[in-house]
Protein backbone atom coordinates (compact mmCIF):
# COMPACT_ATOMS: atom_id res chain seq x y z
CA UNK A 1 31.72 -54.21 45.14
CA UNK A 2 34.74 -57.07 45.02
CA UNK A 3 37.59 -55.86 43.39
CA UNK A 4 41.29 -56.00 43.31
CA UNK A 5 44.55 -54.49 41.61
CA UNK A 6 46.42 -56.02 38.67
CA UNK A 7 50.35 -56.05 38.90
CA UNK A 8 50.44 -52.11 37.59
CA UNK A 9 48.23 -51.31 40.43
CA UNK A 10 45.02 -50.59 38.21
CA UNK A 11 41.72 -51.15 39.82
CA UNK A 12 39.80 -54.48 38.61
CA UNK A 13 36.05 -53.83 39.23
CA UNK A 14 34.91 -57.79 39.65
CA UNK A 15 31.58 -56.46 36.86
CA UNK A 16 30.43 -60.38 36.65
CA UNK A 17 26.78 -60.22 38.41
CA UNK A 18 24.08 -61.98 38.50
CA UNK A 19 22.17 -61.50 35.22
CA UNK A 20 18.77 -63.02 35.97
CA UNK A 21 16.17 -60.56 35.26
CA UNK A 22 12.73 -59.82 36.10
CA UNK A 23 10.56 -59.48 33.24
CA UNK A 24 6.76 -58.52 31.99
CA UNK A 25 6.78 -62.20 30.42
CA UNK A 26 8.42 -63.69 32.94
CA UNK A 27 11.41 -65.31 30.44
CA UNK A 28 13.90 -65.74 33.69
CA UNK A 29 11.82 -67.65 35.69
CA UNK A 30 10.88 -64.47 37.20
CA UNK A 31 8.07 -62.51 36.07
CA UNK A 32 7.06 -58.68 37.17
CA UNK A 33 4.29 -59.03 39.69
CA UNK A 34 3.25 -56.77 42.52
CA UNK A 35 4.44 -57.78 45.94
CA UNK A 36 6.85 -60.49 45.35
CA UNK A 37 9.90 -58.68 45.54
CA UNK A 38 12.03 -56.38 47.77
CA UNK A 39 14.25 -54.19 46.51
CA UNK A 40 17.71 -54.18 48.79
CA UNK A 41 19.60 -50.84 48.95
CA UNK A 42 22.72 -48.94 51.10
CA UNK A 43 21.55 -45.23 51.20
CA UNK A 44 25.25 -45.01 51.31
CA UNK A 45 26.48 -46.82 48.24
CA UNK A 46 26.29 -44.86 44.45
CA UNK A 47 25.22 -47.84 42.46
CA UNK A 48 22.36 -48.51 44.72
CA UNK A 49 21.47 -45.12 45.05
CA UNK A 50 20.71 -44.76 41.61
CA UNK A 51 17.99 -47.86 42.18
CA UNK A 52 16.19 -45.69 44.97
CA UNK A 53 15.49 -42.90 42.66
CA UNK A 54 14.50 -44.63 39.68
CA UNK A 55 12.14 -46.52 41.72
CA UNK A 56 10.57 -43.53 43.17
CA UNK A 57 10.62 -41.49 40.06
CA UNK A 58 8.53 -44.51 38.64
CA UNK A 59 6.54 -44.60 41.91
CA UNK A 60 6.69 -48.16 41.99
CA UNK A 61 6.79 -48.38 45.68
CA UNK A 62 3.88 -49.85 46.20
CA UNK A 63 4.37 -52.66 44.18
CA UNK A 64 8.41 -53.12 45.05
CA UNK A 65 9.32 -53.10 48.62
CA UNK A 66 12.32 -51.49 49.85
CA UNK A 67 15.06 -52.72 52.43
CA UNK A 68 17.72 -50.17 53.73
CA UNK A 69 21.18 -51.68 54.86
CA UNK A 70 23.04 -49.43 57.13
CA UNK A 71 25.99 -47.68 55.88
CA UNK A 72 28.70 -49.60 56.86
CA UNK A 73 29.72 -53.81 56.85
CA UNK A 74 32.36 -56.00 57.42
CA UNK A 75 33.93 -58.08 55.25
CA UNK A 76 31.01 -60.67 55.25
CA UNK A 77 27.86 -58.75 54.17
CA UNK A 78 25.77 -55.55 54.23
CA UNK A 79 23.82 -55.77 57.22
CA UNK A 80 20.13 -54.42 58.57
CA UNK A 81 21.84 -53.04 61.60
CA UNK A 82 18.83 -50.04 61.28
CA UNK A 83 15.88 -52.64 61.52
CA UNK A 84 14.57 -53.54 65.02
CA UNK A 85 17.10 -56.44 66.22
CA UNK A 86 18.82 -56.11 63.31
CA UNK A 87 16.56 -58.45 61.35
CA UNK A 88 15.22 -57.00 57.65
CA UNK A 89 11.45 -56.69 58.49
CA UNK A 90 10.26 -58.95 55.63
CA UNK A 91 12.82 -61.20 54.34
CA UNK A 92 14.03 -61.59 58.28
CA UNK A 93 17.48 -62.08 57.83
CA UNK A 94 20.49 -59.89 59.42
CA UNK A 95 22.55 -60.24 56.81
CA UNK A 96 22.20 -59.69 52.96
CA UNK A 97 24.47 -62.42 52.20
CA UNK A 98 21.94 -65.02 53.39
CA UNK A 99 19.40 -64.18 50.88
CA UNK A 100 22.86 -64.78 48.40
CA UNK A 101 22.90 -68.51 49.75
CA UNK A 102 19.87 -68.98 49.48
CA UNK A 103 20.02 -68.50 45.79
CA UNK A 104 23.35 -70.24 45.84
CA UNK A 105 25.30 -71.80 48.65
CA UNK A 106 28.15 -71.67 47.71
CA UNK A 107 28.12 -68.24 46.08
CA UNK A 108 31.89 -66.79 45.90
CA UNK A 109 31.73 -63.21 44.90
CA UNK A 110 31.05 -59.68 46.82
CA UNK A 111 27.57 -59.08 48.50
CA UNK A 112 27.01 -55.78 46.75
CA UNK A 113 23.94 -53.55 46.58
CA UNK A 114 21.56 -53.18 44.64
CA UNK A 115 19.91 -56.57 45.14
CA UNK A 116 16.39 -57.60 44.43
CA UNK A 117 15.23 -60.40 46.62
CA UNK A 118 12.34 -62.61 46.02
CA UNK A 119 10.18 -62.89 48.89
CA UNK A 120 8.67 -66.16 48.55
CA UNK A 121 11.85 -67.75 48.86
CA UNK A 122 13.97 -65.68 50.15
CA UNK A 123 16.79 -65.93 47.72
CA UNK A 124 18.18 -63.14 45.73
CA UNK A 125 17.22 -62.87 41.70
CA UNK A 126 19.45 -59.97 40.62
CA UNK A 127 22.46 -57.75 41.46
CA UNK A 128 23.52 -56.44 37.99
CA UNK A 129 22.54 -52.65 38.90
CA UNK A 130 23.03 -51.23 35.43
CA UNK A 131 20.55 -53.75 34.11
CA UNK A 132 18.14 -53.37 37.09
CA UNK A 133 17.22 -49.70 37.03
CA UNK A 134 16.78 -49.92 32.96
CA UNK A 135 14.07 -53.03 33.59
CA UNK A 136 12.45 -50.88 36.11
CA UNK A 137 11.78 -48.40 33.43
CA UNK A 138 11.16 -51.00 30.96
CA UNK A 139 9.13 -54.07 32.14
CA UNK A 140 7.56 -52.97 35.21
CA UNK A 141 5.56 -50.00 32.97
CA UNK A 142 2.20 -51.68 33.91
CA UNK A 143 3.00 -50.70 37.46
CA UNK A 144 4.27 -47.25 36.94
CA UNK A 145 2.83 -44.17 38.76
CA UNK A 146 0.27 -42.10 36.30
CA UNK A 147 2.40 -39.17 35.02
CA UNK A 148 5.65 -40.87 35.19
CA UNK A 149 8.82 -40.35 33.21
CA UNK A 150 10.44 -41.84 30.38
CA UNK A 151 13.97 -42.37 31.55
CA UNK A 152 15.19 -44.83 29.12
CA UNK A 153 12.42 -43.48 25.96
CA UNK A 154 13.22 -46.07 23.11
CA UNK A 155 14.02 -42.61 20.41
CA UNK A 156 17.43 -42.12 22.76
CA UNK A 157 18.11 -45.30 23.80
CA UNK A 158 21.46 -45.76 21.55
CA UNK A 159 22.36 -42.31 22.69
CA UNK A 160 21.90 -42.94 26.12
CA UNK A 161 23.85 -46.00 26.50
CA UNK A 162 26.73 -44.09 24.77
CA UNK A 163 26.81 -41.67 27.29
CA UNK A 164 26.40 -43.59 29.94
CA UNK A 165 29.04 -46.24 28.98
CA UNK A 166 31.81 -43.32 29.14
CA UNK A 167 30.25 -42.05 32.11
CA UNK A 168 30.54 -45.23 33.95
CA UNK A 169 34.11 -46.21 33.02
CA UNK A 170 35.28 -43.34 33.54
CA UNK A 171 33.57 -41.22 35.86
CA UNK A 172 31.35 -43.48 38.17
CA UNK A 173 33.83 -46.58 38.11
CA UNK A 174 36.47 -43.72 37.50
CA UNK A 175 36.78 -42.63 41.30
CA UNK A 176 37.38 -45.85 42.65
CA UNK A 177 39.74 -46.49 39.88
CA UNK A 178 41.96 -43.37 41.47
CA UNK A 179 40.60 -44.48 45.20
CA UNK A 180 41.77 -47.73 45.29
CA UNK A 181 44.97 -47.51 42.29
CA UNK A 182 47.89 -49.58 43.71
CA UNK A 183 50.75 -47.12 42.30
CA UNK A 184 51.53 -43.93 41.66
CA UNK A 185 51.46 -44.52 37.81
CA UNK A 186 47.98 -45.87 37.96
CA UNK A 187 46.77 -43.73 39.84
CA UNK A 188 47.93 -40.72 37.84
CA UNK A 189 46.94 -42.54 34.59
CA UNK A 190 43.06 -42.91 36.06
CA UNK A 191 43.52 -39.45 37.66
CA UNK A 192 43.97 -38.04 34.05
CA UNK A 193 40.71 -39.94 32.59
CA UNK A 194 38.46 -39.35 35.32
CA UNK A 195 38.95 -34.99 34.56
CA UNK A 196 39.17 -35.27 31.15
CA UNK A 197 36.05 -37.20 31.01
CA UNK A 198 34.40 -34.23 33.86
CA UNK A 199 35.47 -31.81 31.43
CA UNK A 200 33.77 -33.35 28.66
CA UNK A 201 30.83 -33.85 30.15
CA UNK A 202 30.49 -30.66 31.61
CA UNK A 203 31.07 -29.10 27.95
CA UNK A 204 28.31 -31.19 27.00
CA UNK A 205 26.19 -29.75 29.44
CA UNK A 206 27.04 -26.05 29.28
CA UNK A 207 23.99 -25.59 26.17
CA UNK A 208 21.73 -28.27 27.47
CA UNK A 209 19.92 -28.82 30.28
CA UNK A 210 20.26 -32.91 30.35
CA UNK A 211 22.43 -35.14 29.43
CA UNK A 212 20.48 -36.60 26.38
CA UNK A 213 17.15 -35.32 25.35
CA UNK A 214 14.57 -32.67 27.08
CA UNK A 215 14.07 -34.54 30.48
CA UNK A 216 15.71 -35.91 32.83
CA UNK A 217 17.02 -40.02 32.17
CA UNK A 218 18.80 -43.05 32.75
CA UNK A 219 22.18 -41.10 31.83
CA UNK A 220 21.27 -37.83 34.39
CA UNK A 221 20.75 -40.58 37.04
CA UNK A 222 23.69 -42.39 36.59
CA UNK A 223 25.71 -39.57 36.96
CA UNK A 224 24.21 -37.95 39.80
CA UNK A 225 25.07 -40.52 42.08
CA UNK A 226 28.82 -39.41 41.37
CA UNK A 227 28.65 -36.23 41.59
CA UNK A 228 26.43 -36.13 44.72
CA UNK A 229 29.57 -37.93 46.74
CA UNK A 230 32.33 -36.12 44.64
CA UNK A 231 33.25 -33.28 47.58
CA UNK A 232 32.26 -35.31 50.52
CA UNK A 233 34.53 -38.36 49.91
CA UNK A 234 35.62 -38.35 46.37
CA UNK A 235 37.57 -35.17 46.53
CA UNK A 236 39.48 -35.99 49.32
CA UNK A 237 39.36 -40.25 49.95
CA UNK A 238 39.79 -40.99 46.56
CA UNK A 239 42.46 -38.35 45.89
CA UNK A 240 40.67 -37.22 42.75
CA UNK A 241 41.17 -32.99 44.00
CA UNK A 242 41.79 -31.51 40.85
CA UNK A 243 38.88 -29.51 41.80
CA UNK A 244 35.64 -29.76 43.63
CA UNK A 245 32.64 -30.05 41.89
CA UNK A 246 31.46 -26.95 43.54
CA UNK A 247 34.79 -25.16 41.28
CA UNK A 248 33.15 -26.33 38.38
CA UNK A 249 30.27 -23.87 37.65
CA UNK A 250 28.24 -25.71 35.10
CA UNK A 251 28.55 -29.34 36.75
CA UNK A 252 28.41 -27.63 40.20
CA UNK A 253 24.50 -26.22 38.81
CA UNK A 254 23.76 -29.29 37.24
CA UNK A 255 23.83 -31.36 40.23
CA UNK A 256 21.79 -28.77 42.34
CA UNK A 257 19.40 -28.71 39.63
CA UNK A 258 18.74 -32.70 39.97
CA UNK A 259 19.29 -32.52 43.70
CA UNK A 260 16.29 -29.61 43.63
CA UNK A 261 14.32 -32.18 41.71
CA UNK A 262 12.23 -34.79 43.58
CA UNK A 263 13.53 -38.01 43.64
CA UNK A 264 17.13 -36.73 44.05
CA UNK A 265 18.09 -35.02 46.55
CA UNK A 266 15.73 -35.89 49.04
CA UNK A 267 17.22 -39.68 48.38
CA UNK A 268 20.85 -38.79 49.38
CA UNK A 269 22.26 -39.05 53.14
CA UNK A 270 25.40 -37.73 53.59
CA UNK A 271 26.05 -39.17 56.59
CA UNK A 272 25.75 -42.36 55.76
CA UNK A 273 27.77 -41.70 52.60
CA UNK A 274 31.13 -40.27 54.34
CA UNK A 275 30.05 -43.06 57.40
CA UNK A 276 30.30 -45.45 54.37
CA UNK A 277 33.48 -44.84 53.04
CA UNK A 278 35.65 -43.35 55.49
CA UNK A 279 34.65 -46.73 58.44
CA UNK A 280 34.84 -49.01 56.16
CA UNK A 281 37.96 -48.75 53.76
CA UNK A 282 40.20 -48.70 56.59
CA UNK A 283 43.09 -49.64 53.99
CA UNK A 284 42.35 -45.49 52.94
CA UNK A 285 41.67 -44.08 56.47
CA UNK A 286 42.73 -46.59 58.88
CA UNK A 287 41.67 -44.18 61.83
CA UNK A 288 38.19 -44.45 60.33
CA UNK A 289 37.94 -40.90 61.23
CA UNK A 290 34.71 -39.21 59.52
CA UNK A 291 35.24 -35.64 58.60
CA UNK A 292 32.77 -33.12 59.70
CA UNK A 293 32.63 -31.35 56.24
CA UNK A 294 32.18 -30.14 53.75
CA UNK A 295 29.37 -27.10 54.22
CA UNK A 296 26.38 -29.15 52.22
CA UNK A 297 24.16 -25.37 52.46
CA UNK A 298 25.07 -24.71 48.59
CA UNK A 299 23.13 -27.93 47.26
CA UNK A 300 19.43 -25.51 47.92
CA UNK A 301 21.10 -22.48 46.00
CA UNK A 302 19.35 -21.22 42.93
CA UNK A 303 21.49 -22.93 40.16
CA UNK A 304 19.86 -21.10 37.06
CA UNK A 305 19.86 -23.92 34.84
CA UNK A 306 15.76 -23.51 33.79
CA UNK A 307 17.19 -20.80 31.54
CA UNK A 308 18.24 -23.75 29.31
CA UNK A 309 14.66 -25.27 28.71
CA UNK A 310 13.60 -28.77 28.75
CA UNK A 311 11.61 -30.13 31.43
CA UNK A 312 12.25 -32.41 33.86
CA UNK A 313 9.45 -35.12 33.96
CA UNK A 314 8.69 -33.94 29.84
CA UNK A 315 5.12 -34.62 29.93
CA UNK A 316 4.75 -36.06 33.00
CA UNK A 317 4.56 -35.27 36.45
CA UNK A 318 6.94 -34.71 39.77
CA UNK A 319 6.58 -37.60 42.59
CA UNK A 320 4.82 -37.36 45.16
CA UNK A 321 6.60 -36.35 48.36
CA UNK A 322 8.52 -39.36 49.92
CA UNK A 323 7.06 -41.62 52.11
């Protein structure tokens, strides 16, 4: 994601994507239809992770193609360094940031992931990731798997953005803000709001078994992806060691209750997360040395949290096992 300091030495995220979206009526130029798109991911990268699961707990992969960059890039592009020579099977290009020019040549801002790409022409539609995953669950519903879940149900939508605009700021966007924080000041400052804001959400959470609602939604998935890198790079590359998540009992259970949960845990690598961040911010680590920890064995311990009710997938149904 492009970013940069201000003169305090507060992280900028550069939040100015490409808004197109695809749509059921097609408003964008752009219209949901089976086949025509592929879906662009980092296994490695939060915001893109969050795409992966959404999709699968939709089961739309059949109708939306997926491409996996590897973990790390340079400062050009994300790259398909796992495909055969390197090439992205379908679209055919090495590097992400062609399918960019292709929708503009002269594009001037980071090649991030998530990206959805249209086939046909090769060029990319969308990057806005927050936007993405909710359309997913929104206008592609004619495509959805029987028996699958309403992660953004219109009842909770206010509610959900709510808590999902404080989680973002402040917790998913909050890391990097510490990570990358130019002084000591700012980093202190974002230090402060990123545990406050843990704290608060894991008060929230003590009662209930979800973030909003019975079942599992938009909000759970947005900060899963957080919490599923917070001891294996967050912790320590980012400097945000107050504690680890696995000292904090109720957010420590509530991430091994998602990562239990189809769609979750068997979507996270962590190899190609700490490969991710520790090779490529060489400003952090400039040996690029990957730590072997931490121990990951606690993530299939029994976490307890069915005591609380709700269900998962409300009155649908689990995925089917990954393909």
């Amino acid at each position: 994601m492009a970013s940069s300091a201000n003169t305090s030495g507060e992280y900028n995220r550069d939040s100015d994507y490409i808004s197109t979206r695809i749509t059921a009526d097609g408003r964008d130029g752009y219209p949901v239809e089976p086949g025509r798109y592929r879906l662009v991911v980092a296994r490695a990268c939060p915001w893109a992770n969050r795409a992966i699961i959404v999709r699968r707990l939709l089961g739309l992969e059949d109708v939306l193609s997926i491409g996996y960059c590897g973990p790390t890039h340079d400062e050009r592009s994300w790259t398909f360094d796992l495909d055969p020579g390197g090439l992205d099977p379908v679209l055919r290009i090495p590097r992400l940031q062609d399918a960019y020019f292709k929708r503009d040549p002269k594009y001037p801002k980071g090649i991030t992931v998530p990206a959805i790409v249209d086939v046909p022409t090769g060029a990319v539609v969308t990057n806005d990731f927050a936007q993405l995953t909710l359309d997913l669950s929104t206008e592609w519903t004619e495509y959805h798997r029987e028996g699958a879940p309403q992660l953004y149900p219109e009842p909770l939508r206010a509610e959900i953005d709510e808590v999902a605009k404080r989680i973002y700021t402040e917790i998913n966007n909050g890391v990097y803000r510490c990570g990358f924080a130019g002084s000591q000041e700012a980093y202190e400052a974002a230090y402060d709001r990123l545990f406050i804001t843990l704290d608060w959400v894991s008060d929230r959470l003590r009662d209930r078994r979800y973030l909003v609602g019975e079942t599992i939604t938009e909000a759970d998935v947005r900060l899963f992806t957080t919490l599923a890198r917070f001891d294996a790079v967050y912790h320590g590359h980012f400097k945000c060691n107050r504690n680890k998540l696995t000292e904090l009992p109720v957010l420590w259970a509530y991430a091994r209750d998602l990562f239990q949960t189809p769609g979750f845990g068997d979507t996270v690598d962590f190899a190609q997360i700490k490969e991710h961040y520790y090779v490529v911010h060489t400003g952090i680590n400039p040996t690029q040395i990957i730590p072997k920890g931490p121990d990951l064995s606690g993530w299939v311990t029994p976490h307890g949290r069915e005591a609380l009710g709700g269900k998962p997938f409300g009155d649908g149904t689990p995925p089917a096992a990954e393909r």
